[in-house]
Protein backbone atom coordinates (compact mmCIF):
# COMPACT_ATOMS: atom_id res chain seq x y z
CA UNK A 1 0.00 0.00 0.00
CA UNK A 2 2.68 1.93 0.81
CA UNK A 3 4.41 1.67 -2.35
CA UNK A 4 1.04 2.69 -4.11
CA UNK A 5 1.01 6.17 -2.20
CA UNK A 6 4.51 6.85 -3.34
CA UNK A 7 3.72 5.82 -7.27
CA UNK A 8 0.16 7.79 -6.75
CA UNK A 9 2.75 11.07 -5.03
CA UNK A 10 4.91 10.50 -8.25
CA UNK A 11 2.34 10.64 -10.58
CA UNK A 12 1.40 13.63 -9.34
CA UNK A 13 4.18 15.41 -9.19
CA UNK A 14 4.58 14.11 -13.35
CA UNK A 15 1.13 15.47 -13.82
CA UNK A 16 1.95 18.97 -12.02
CA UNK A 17 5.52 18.93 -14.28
CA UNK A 18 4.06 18.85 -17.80
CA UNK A 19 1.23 21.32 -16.85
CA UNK A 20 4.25 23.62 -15.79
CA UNK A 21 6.09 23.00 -19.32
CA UNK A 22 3.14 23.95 -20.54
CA UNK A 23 3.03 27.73 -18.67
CA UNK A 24 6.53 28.08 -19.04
CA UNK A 25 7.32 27.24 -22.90
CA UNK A 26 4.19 29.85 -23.63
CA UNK A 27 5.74 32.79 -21.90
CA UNK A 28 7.25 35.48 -24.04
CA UNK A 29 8.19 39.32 -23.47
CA UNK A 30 7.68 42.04 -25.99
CA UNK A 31 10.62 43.45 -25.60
CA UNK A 32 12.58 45.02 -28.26
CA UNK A 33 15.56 42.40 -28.66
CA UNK A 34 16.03 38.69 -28.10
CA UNK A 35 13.11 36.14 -28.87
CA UNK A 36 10.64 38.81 -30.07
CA UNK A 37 12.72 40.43 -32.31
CA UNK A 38 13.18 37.29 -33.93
CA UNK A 39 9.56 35.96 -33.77
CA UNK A 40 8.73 39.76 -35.64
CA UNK A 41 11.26 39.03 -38.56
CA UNK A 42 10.36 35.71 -38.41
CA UNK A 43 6.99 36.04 -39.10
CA UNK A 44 6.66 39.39 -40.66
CA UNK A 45 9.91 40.60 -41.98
CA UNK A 46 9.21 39.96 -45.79
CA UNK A 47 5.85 42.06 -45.51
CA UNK A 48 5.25 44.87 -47.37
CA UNK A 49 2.11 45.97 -46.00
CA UNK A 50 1.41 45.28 -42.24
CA UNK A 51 -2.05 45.77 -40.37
CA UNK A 52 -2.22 45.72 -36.73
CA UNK A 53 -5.74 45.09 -35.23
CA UNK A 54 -5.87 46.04 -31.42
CA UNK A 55 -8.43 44.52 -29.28
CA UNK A 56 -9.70 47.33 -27.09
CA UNK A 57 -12.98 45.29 -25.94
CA UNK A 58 -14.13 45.28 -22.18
CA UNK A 59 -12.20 42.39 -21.10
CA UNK A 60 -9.05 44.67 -21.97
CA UNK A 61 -10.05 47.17 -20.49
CA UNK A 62 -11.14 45.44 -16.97
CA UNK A 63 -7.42 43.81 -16.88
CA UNK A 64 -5.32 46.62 -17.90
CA UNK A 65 -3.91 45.17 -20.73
CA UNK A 66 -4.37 48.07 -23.42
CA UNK A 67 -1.15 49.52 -22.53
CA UNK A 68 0.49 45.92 -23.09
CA UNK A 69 -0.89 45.82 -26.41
CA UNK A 70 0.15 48.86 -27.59
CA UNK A 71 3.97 48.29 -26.18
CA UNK A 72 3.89 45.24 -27.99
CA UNK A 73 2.82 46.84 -31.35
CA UNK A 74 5.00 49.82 -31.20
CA UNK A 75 8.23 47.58 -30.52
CA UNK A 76 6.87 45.81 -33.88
CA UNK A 77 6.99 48.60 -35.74
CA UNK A 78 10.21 49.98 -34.96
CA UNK A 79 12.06 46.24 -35.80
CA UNK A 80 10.19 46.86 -39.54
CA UNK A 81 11.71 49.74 -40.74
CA UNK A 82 10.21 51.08 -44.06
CA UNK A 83 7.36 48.92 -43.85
CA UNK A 84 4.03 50.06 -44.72
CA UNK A 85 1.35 50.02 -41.95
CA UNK A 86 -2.10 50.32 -40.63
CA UNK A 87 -4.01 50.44 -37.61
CA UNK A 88 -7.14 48.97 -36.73
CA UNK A 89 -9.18 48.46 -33.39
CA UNK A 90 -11.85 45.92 -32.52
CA UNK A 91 -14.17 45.98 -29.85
CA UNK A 92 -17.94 45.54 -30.94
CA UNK A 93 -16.98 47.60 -34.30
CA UNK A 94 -14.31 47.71 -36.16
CA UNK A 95 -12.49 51.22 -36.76
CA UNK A 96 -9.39 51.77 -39.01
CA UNK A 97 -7.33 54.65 -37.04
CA UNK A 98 -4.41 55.02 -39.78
CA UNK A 99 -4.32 53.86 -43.37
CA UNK A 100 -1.58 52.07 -44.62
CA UNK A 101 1.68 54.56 -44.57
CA UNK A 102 5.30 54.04 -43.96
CA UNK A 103 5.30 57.24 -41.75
CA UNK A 104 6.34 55.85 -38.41
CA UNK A 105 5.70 58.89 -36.21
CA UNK A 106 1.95 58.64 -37.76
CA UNK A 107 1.60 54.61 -37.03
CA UNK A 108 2.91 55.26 -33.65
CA UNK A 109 0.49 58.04 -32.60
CA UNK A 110 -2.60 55.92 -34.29
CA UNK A 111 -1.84 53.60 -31.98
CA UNK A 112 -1.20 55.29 -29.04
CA UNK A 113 -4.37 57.10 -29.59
CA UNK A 114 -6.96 53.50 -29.03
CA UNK A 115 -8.68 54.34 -25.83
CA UNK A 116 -10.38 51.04 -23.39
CA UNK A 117 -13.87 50.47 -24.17
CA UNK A 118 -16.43 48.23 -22.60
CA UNK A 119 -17.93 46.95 -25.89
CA UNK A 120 -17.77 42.99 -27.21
CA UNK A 121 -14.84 41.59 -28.99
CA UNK A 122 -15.44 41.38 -32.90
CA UNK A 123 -12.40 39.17 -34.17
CA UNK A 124 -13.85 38.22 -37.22
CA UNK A 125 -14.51 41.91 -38.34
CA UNK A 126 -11.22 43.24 -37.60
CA UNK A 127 -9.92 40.27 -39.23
CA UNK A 128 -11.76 40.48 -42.58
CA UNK A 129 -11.03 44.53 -42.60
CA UNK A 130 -6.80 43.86 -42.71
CA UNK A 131 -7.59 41.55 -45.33
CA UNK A 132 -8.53 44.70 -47.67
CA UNK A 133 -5.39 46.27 -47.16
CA UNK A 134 -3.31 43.26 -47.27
CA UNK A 135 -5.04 40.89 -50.26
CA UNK A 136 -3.77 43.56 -52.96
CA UNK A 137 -0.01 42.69 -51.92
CA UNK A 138 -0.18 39.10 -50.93
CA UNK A 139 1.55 37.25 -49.99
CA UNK A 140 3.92 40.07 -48.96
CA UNK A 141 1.31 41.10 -46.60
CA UNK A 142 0.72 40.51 -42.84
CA UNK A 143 -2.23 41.14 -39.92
CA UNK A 144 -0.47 41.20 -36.43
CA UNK A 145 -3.77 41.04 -34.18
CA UNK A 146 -3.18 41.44 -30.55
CA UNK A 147 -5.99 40.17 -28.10
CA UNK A 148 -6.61 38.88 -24.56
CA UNK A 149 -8.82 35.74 -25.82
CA UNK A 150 -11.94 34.37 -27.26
CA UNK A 151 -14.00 36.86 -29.27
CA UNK A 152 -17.52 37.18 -28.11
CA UNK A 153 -19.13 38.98 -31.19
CA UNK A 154 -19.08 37.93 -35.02
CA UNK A 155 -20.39 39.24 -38.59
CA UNK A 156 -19.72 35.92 -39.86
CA UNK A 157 -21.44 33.48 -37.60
CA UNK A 158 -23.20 35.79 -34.35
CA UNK A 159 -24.38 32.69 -32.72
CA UNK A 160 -21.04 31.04 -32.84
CA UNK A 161 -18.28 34.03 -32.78
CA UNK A 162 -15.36 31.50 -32.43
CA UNK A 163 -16.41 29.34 -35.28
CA UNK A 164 -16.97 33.18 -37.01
CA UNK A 165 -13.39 34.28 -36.23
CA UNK A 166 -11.66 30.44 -37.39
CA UNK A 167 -13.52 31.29 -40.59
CA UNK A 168 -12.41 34.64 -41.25
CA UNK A 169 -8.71 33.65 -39.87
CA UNK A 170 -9.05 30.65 -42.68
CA UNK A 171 -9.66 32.85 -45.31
CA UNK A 172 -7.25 35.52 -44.71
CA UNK A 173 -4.54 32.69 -44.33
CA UNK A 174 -5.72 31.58 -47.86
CA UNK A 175 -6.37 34.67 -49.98
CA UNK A 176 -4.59 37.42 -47.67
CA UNK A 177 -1.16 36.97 -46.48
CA UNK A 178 0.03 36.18 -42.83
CA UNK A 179 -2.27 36.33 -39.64
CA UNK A 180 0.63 36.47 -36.55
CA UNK A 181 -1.16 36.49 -32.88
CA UNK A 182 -0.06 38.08 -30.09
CA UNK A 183 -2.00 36.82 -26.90
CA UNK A 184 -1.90 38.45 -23.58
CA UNK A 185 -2.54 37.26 -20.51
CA UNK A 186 -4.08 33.70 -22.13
CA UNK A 187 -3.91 32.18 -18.70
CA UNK A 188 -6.64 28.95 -20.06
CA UNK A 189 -5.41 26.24 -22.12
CA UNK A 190 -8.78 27.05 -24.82
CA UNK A 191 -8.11 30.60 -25.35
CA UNK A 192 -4.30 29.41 -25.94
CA UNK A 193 -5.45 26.61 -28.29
CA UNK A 194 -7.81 28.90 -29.82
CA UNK A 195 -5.48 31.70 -31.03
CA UNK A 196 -2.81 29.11 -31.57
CA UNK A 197 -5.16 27.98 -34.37
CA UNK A 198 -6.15 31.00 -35.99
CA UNK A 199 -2.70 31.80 -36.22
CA UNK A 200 -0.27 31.31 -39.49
CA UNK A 201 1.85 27.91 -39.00
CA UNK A 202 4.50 29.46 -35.79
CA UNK A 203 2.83 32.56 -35.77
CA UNK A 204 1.32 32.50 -32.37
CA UNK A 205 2.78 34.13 -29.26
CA UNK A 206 1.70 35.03 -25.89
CA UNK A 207 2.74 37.74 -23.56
CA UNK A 208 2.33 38.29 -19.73
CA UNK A 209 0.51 35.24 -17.80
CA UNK A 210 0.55 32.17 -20.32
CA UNK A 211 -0.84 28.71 -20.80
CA UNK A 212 0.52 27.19 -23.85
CA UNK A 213 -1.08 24.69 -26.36
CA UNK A 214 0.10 21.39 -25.07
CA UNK A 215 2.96 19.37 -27.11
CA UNK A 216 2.61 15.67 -27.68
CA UNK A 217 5.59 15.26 -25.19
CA UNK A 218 3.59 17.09 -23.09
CA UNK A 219 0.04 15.07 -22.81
CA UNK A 220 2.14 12.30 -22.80
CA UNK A 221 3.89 13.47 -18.99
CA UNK A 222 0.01 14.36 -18.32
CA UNK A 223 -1.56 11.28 -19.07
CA UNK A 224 1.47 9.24 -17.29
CA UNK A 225 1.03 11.07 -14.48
CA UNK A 226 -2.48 10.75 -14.24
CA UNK A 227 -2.16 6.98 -14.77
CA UNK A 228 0.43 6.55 -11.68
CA UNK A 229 -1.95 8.60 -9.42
CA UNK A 230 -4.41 6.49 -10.09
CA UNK A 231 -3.14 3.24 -9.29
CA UNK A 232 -3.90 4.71 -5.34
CA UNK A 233 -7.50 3.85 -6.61
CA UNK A 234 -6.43 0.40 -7.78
């Protein structure tokens, strides 16, 4: 019996181990140099044309994450020099604040200038509006949206806004260019899966307090560790 408690402790602690790889392998920092820099060029380096869709919805706003968002965007625009860019935000509308221009000091103050809001988040919208300014040029375009989650509004599909915004994000993929997802604060394993999905192949990141989309490698420590626990039941 004895011997069961200590596999059953082990187990456990397996469990507890892969849901912390999980957390840890998520959790990224906007910051200017080092992993995003590289995750920027990575994913949007050969852009020409570059919309960025800000979620300001109430969720945002209730967390204090706007100013994260906009850090995150401004330190994307200054790694893409001479890029061309716009600036949308989504909350239960969509509103372009700047066209697409290669004037930096302009894309900077459109997006220093998207206020909190209390309003619904409309993914699907914001991501069928880049496509209009990024479909001319693909594939040399990109959308860099920035959100805290799961949208809760859609044009596409309002009874089902997630189904709505995995359309839209499967069409822009297609006939637009790039879709590269900044999440912050995805502290669930769904909203992390979610926006993992929607997401160009490697083009998901998360910011702040993460749960990442569990690896195969993973599961696999999960489900052993399940297993050992419950052989206390055995």
């Amino acid at each position: 019996m004895r011997g069961m408690k200590i596999m059953a402790i082990v187990g456990l602690a397996v469990a507890l181990a892969g849901l912390g790889m999980i957390t840890a392998n998520a959790q990224q920092s906007c910051a200017p140099t080092g992993p995003f820099n590289q995750w920027i060029l990575g994913n949007l380096g050969n852009a020409n044309v570059i919309v960025i869709a800000i979620d300001n919805s109430g969720s945002i706003q209730q967390a204090g994450r706007l100013p994260t968002e906009q850090q995150c965007a401004r330190n994307a625009v200054t790694q893409l020099t001479g890029k061309f860019f716009a600036v949308l935000e989504f909350n239960a509308a969509v509103t372009v604040r700047q066209a697409p221009t290669n004037n930096t000091a302009a894309v900077i103050n459109a997006i220093n200038s998207i206020q909190n809001t209390s309003n619904n988040t409309l993914m699907d919208g914001a991501i069928d509006a880049a496509c209009q300014f990024t479909q001319p040029v693909s594939p040399n375009g990109a959308l860099l949206l920035l959100t805290d989650g799961i949208p809760t509004a859609s044009t596409r599909n309002p009874a089902n806004p997630v189904a709505g915004a995995q359309a839209a994000a499967a069409n822009f993929r297609a006939n637009c260019s790039t879709l590269a997802v900044i999440g912050v604060d995805i502290d669930n394993a769904e909203a992390a899966r979610f926006l993992n999905s929607i997401a160009s192949p490697g083009a998901y990141m998360c910011t702040g307090k993460c749960t990442g989309t569990p690896t195969l490698t993973e599961w696999g420590l999960i489900a052993l560790g399940l297993l050992l626990a419950g052989s206390l039941r055995g």
